[in-house]
N, C-alpha and C. Protein backbone atom coordinates (compact mmCIF):
# COMPACT_ATOMS: atom_id res chain seq x y z
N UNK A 1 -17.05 -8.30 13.21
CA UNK A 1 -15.81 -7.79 12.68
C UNK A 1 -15.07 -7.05 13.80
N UNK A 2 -13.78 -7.01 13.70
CA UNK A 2 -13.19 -6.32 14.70
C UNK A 2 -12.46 -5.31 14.46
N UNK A 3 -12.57 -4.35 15.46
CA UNK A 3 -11.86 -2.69 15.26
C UNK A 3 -10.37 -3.08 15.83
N UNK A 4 -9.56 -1.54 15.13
CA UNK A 4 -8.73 -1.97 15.38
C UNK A 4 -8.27 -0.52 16.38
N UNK A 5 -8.22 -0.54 16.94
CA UNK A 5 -7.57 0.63 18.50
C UNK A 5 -6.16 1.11 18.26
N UNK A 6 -6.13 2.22 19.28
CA UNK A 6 -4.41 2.64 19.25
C UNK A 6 -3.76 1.50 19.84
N UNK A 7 -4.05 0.42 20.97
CA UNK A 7 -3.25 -0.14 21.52
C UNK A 7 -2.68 -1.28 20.08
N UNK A 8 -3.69 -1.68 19.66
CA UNK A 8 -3.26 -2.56 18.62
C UNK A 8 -2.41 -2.15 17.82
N UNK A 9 -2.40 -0.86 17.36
CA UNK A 9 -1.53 -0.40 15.90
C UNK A 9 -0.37 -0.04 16.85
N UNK A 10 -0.09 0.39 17.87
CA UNK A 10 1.18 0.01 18.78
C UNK A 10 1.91 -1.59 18.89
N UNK A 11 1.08 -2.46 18.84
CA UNK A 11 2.01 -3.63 19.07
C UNK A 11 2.33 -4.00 17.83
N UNK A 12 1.34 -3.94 16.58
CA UNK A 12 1.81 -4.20 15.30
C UNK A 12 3.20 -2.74 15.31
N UNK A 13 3.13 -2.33 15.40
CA UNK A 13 4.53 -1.11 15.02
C UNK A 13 5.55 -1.29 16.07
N UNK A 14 5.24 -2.24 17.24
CA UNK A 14 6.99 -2.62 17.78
C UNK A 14 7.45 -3.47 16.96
N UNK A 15 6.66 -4.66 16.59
CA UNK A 15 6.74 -5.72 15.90
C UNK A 15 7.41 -6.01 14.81
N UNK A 16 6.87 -4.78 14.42
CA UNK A 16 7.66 -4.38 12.81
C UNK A 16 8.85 -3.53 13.16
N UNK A 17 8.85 -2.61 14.05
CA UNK A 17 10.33 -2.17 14.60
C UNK A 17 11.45 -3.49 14.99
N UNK A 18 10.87 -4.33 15.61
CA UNK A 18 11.49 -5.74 16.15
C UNK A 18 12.31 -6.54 15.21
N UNK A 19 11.49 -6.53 14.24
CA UNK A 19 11.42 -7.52 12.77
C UNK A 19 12.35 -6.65 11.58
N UNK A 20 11.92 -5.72 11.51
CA UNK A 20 12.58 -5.19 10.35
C UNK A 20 13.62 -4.38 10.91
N UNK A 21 13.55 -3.67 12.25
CA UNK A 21 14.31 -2.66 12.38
C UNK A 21 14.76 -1.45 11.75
N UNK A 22 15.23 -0.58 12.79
CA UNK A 22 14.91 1.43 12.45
C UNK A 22 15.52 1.79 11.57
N UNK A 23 16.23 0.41 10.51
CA UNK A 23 17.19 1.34 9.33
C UNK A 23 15.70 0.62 8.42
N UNK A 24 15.36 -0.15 8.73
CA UNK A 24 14.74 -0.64 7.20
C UNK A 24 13.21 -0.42 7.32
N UNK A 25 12.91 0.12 8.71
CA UNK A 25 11.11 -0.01 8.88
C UNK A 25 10.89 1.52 8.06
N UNK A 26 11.49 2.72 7.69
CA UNK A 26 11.11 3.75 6.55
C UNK A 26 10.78 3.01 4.96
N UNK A 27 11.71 2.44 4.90
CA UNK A 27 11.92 1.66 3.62
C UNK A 27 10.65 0.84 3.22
N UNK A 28 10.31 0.13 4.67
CA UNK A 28 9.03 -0.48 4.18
C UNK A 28 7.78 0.04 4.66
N UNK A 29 7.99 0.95 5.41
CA UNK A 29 6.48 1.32 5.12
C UNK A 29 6.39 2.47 3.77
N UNK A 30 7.19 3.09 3.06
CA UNK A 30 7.03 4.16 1.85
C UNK A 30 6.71 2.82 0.96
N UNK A 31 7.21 1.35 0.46
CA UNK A 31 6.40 0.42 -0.09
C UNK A 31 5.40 0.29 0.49
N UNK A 32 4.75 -0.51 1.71
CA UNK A 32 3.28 -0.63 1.84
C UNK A 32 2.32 1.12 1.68
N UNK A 33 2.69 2.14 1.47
CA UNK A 33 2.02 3.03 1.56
C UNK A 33 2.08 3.21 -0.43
N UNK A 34 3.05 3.09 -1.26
CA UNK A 34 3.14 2.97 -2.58
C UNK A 34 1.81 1.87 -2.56
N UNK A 35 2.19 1.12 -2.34
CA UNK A 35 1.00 -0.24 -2.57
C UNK A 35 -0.06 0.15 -2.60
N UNK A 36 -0.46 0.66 -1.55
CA UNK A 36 -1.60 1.15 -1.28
C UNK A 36 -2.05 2.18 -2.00
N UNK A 37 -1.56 2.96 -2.19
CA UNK A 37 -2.09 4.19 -3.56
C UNK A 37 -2.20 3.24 -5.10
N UNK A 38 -1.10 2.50 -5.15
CA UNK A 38 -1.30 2.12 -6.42
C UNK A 38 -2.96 1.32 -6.47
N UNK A 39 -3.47 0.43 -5.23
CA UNK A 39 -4.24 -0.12 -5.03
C UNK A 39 -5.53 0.01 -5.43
N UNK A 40 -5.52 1.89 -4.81
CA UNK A 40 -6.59 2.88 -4.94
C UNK A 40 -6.71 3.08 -6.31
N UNK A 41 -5.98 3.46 -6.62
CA UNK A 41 -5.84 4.12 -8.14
C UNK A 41 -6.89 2.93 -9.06
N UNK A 42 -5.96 1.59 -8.83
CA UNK A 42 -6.53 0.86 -9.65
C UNK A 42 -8.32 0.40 -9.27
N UNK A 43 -8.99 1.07 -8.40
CA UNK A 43 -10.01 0.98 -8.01
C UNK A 43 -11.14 2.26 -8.66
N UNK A 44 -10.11 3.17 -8.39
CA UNK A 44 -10.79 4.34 -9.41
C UNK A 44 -10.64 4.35 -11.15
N UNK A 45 -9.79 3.57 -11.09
CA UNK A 45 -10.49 3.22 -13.29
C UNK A 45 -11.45 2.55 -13.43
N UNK A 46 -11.73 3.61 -14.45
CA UNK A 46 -13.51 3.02 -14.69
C UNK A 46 -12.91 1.70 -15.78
N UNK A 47 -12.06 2.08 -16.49
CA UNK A 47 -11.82 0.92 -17.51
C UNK A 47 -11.58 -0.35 -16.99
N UNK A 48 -10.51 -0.34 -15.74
CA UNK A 48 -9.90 -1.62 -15.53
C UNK A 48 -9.09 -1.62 -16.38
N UNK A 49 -8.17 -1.07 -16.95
CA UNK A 49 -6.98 -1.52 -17.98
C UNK A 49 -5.81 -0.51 -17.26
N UNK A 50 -5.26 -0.53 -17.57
CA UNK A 50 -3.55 -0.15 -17.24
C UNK A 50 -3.11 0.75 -18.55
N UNK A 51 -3.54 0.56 -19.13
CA UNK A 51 -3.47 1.58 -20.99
C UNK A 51 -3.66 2.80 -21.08
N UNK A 52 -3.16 3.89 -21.36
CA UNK A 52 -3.13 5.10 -21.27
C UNK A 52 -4.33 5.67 -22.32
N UNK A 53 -5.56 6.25 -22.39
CA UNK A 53 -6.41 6.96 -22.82
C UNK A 53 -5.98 7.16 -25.07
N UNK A 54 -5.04 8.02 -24.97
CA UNK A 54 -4.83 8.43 -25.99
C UNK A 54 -3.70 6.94 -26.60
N UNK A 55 -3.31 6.62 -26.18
CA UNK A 55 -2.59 5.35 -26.90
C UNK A 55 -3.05 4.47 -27.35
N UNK A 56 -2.67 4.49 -28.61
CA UNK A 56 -3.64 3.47 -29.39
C UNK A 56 -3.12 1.93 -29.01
N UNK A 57 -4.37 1.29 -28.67
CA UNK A 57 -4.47 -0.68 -28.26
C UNK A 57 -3.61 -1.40 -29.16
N UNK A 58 -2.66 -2.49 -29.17
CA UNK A 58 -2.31 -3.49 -29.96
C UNK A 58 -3.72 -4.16 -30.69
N UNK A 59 -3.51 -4.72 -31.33
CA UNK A 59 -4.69 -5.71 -31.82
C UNK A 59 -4.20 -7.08 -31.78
């Protein structure tokens, strides 16, 4: 498997400066960083459902 170094996370972040550019690269990284929490989150339910505790289920 391979690590990933400062030099690397430098060329991925011109890249994306390159590509998306300095008005829109905030914009997308606050989505990939949303993503990513939501990601987590859904890793820490024990249920696996999306359904709020006290709300009662459809049938």
């Amino acid at each position: 498997m391979f690590q990933v170094g400062p030099l690397e996370l430098l060329v991925v972040g011109i890249i994306a400066l390159l590509v998306l550019g300095p008005a829109r690269l905030p914009d997308a990284a606050r989505a990939v960083g949303k993503g990513m929490r939501e990601f987590r989150s859904a890793l820490d339910d024990p249920d696996g459902d999306d359904e709020r505790k006290d709300e009662p289920k459809d049938a």
